[in-house]
Protein backbone atom coordinates (compact mmCIF):
# COMPACT_ATOMS: atom_id res chain seq x y z
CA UNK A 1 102.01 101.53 82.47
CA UNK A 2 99.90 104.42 80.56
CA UNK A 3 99.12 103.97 77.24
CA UNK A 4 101.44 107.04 75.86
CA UNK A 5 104.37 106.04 77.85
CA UNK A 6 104.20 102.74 76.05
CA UNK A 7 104.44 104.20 73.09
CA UNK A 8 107.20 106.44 73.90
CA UNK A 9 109.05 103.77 75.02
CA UNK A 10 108.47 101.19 72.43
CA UNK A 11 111.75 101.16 70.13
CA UNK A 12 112.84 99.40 66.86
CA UNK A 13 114.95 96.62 67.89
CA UNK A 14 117.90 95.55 65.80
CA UNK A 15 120.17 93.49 68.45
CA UNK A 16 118.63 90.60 70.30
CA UNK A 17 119.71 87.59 72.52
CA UNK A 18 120.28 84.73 70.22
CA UNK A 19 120.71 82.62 72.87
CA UNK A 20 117.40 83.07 74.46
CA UNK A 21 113.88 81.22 72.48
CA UNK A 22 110.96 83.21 72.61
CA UNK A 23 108.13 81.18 74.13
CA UNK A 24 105.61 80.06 71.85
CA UNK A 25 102.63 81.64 73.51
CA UNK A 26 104.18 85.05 73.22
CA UNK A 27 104.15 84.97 69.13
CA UNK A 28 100.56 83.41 69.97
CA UNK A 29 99.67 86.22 71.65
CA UNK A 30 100.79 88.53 69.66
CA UNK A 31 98.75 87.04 66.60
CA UNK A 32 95.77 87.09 68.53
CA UNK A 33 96.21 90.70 69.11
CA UNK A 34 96.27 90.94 64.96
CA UNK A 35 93.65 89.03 64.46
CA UNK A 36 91.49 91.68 66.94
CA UNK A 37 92.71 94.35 64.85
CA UNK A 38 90.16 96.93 63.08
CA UNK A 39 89.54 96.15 59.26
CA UNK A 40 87.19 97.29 56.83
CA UNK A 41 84.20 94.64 56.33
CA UNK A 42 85.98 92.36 59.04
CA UNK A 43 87.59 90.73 55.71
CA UNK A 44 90.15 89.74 57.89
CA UNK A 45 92.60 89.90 54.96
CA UNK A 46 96.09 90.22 57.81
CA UNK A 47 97.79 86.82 57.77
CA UNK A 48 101.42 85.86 58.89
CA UNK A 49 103.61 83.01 58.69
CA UNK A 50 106.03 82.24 61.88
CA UNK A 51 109.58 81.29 61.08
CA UNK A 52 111.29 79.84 64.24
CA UNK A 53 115.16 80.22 63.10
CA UNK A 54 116.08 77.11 64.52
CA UNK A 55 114.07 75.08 62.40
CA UNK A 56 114.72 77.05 59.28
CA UNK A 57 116.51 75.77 56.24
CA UNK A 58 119.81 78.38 55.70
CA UNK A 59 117.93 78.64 51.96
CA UNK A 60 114.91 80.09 53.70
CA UNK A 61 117.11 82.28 56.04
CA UNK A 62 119.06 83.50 52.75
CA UNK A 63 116.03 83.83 50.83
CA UNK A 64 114.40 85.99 54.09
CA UNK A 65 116.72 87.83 54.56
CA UNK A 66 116.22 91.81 53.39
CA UNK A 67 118.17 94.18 52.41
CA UNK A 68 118.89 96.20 55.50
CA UNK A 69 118.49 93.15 58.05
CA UNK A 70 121.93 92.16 59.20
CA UNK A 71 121.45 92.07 63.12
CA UNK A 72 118.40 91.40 63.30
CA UNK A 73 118.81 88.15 60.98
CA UNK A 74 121.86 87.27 62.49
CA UNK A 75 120.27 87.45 66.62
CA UNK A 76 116.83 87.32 66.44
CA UNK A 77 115.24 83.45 67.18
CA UNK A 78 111.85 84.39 65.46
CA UNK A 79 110.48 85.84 62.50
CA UNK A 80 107.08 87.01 61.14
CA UNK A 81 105.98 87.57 57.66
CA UNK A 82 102.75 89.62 57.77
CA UNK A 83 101.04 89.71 54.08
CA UNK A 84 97.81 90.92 52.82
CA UNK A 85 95.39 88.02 51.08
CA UNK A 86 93.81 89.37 48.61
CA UNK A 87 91.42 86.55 48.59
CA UNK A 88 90.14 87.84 51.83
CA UNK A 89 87.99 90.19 49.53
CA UNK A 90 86.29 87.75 47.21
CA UNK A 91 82.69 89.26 46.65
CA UNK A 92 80.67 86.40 48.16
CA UNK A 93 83.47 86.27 51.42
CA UNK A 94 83.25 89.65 52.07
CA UNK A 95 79.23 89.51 51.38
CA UNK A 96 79.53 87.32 54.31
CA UNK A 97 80.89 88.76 56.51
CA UNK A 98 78.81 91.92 56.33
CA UNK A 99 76.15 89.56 56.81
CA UNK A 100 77.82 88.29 60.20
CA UNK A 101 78.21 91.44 61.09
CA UNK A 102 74.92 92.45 61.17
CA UNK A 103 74.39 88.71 62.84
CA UNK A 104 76.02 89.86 65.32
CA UNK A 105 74.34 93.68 65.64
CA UNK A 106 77.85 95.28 64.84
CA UNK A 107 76.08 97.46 62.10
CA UNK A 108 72.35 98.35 61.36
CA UNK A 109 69.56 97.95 63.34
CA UNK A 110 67.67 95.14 62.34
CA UNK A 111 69.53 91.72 61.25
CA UNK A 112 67.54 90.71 58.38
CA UNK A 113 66.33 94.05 56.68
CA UNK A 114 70.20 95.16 56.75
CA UNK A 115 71.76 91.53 55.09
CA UNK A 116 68.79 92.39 52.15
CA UNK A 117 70.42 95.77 52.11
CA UNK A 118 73.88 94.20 51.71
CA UNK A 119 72.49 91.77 49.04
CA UNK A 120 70.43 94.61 47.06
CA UNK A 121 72.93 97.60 47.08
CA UNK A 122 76.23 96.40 47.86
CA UNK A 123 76.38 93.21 45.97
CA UNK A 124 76.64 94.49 42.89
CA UNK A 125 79.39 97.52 43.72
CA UNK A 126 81.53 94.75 45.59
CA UNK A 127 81.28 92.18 42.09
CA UNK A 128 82.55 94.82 40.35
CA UNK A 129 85.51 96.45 42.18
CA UNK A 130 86.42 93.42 45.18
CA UNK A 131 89.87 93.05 42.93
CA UNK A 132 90.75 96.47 43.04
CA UNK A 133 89.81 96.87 46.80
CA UNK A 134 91.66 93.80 47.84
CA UNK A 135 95.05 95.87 46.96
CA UNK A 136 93.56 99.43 47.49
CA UNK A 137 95.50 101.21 50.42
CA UNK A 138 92.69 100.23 53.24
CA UNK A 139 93.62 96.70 52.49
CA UNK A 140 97.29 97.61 53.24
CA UNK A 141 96.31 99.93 56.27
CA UNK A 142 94.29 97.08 57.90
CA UNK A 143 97.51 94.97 57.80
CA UNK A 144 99.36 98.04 59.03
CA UNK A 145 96.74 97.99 62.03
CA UNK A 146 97.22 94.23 62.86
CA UNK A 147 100.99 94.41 62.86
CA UNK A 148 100.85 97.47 65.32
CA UNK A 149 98.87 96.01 67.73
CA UNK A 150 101.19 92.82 67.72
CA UNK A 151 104.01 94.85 67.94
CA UNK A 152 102.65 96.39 71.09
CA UNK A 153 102.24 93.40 73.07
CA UNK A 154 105.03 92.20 71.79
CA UNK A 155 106.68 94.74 73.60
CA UNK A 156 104.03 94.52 76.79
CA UNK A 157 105.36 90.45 76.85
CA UNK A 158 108.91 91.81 77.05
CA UNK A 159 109.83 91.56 73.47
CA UNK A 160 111.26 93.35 71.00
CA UNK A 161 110.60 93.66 66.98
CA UNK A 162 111.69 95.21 64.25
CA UNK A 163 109.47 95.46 60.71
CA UNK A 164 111.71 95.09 57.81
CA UNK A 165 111.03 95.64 53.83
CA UNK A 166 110.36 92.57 51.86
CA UNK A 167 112.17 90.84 49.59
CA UNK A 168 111.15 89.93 46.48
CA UNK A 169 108.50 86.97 46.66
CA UNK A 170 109.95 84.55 44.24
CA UNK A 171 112.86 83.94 46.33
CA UNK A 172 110.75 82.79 49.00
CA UNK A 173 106.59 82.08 47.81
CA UNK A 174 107.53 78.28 47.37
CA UNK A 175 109.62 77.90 50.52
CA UNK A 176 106.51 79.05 52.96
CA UNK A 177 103.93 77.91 50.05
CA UNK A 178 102.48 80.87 49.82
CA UNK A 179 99.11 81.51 47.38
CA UNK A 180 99.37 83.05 44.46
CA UNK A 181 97.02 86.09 46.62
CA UNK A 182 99.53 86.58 49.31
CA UNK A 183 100.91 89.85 48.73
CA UNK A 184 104.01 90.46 51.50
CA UNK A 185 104.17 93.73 53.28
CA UNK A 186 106.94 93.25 55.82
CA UNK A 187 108.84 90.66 58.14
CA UNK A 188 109.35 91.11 61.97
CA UNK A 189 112.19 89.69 63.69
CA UNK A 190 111.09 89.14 67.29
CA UNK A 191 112.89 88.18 70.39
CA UNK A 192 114.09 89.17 73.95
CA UNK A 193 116.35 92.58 73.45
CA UNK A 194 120.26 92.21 73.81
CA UNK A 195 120.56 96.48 73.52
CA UNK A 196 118.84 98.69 76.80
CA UNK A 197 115.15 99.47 76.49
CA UNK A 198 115.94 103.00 75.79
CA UNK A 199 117.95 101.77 71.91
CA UNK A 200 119.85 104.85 72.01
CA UNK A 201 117.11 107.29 72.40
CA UNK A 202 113.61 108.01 70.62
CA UNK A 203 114.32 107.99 67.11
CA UNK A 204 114.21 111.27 65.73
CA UNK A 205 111.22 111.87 63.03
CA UNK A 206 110.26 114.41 60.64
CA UNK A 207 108.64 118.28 62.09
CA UNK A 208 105.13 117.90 63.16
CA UNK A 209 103.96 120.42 60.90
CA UNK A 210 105.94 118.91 57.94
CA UNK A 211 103.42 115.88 58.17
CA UNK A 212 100.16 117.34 59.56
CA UNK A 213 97.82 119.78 57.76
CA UNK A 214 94.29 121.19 58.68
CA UNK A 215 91.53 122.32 56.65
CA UNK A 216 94.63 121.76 53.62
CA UNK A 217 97.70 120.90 52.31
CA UNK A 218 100.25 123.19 53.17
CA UNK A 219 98.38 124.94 56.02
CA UNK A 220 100.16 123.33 59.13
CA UNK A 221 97.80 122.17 62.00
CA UNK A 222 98.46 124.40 64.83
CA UNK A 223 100.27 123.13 67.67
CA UNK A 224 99.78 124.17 71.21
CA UNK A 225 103.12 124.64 72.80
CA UNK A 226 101.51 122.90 76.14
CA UNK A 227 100.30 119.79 74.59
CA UNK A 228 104.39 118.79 73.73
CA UNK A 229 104.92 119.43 77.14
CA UNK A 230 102.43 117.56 78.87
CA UNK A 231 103.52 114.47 75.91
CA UNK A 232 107.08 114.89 77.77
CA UNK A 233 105.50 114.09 81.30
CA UNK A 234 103.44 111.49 80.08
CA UNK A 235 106.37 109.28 78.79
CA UNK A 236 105.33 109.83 74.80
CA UNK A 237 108.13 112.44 74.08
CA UNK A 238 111.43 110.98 75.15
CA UNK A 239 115.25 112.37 74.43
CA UNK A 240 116.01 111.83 71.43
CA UNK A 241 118.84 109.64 69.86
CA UNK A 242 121.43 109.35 70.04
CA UNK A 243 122.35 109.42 73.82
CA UNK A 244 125.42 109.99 74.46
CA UNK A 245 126.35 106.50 75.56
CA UNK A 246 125.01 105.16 72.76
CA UNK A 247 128.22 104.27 70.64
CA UNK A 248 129.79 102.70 73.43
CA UNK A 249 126.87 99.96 73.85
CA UNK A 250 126.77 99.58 70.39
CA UNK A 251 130.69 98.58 70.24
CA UNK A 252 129.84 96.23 73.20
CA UNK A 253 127.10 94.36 71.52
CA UNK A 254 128.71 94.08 68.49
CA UNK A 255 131.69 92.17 70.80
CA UNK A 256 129.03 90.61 72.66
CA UNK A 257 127.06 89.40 69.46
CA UNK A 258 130.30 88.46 67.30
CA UNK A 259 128.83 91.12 64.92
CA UNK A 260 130.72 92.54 61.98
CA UNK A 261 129.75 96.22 60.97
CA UNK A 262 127.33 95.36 58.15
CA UNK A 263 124.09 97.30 57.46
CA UNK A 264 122.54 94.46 55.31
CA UNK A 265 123.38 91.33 53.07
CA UNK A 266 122.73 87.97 53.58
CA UNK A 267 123.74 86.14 56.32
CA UNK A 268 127.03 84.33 56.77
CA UNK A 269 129.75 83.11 58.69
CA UNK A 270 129.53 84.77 61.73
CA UNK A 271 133.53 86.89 62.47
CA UNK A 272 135.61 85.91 65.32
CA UNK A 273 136.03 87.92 68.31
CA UNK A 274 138.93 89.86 68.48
């Protein structure tokens, strides 16, 4: 499949087969894909903690559990917590792993001659502001970059996931023994979709020139009425939700699922069918 239709057909995924495990080298996968991720200094400051439900304490699933997470914490076999370490930009790490890069002739042109330049010029800066830069927003964008590229072969091994907001950390740093550096940015439930690939449609997002400027704020970047087009034959621009069946699957898989109609709280006993 092109590149763009994957993207226009990746959805959020809220309902998924609880019945069904998700296979161990899938999440592996996925992590790998992470871990090949872009970030700045190859710091590699993205880590994650797996959470297979069925081994999890029902403390850790309450403390887990987000606001707006219902389905997803209810169904899903698997979760992910993806968190930036801020330790990941210690100044003599992150020294050295400039140095590897140039090791391995990923930046300047001769090996030696650039690690001295590292050591001379960029020492000093990186002793001096390594705290602020391990929570500046490229920190959080690198994570943001790992987790994307896991969700899409997530999605390529025939998952689904959802990212979901944190909860606070105390409720859960000693339960997954976290460092005092791990700073959360989001969980993923993963597992094998219970709703159709198409979720109801392509979620509908804000006007293109509401978000994208050129030259300067305010000044919208042109669009070129043929570009959206083509997007709609390549698979990126799909109808948008809701379709019209949409309500209808969502009544059966709340049947199906033994759901209740609750946007968030924690988890609990699961309602009869009726």
């Amino acid at each position: 499949m092109e590149l763009k239709r994957v993207l226009g057909n990746r959805r959020t995924i809220r309902y998924y087969l609880p019945h069904r495990p998700v296979e161990r080298e899938k999440i592996e996968k996925m992590l790998e894909a992470a871990r090949r991720a872009s970030c700045v200094g190859n710091v590699n400051n993205t880590k994650a903690v797996v959470i297979w439900k069925d081994q999890a304490s029902p403390e850790l699933v309450r403390a887990i559990t987000p606001p707006l997470g219902y389905q997803q914490m209810q169904t899903a076999p698997c979760f992910i917590l993806w968190y930036n370490d801020r330790a990941a930009y210690q100044v003599d790490k992150w020294i050295g792993n400039l140095k590897d890069l140039a090791e391995q002739r990923r930046i300047g042109i001769d090996a030696e001659q650039t690690k001295q330049t590292v050591d001379r010029n960029l020492r000093p800066q990186f002793t001096a502001n390594w705290q602020r830069a391990a929570e500046a927003p490229l920190a959080y964008m690198d994570v943001g970059q790992a987790v994307a590229q896991a969700t899409l072969v997530a999605y390529d091994e025939g998952l689904g996931t959802c990212c979901m907001s944190s909860p606070r950390i105390e409720q859960f740093r000693e339960l997954l023994n976290l460092p005092e550096t791990a700073v959360p940015v989001c969980w993923m439930s993963v597992g094998y979709p219970a709703e159709s690939w198409e979720a109801g449609g392509q979620t509908r997002k804000a006007p293109f020139e509401s978000l994208f400027f050129e030259m300067q704020h305010g000044k919208p970047f042109d669009r070129n009425p043929g570009v959206e087009e083509k997007l709609k034959a390549e698979g990126l621009i799909q109808e948008p939700a809701p379709l019209p069946w949409r309500d209808a699957e969502m009544e059966y898989l709340r049947f199906a699922l033994r759901l209740d109609d609750r946007l968030g709280g924690p988890p609990g006993q699961r309602p009869a069918t009726q």
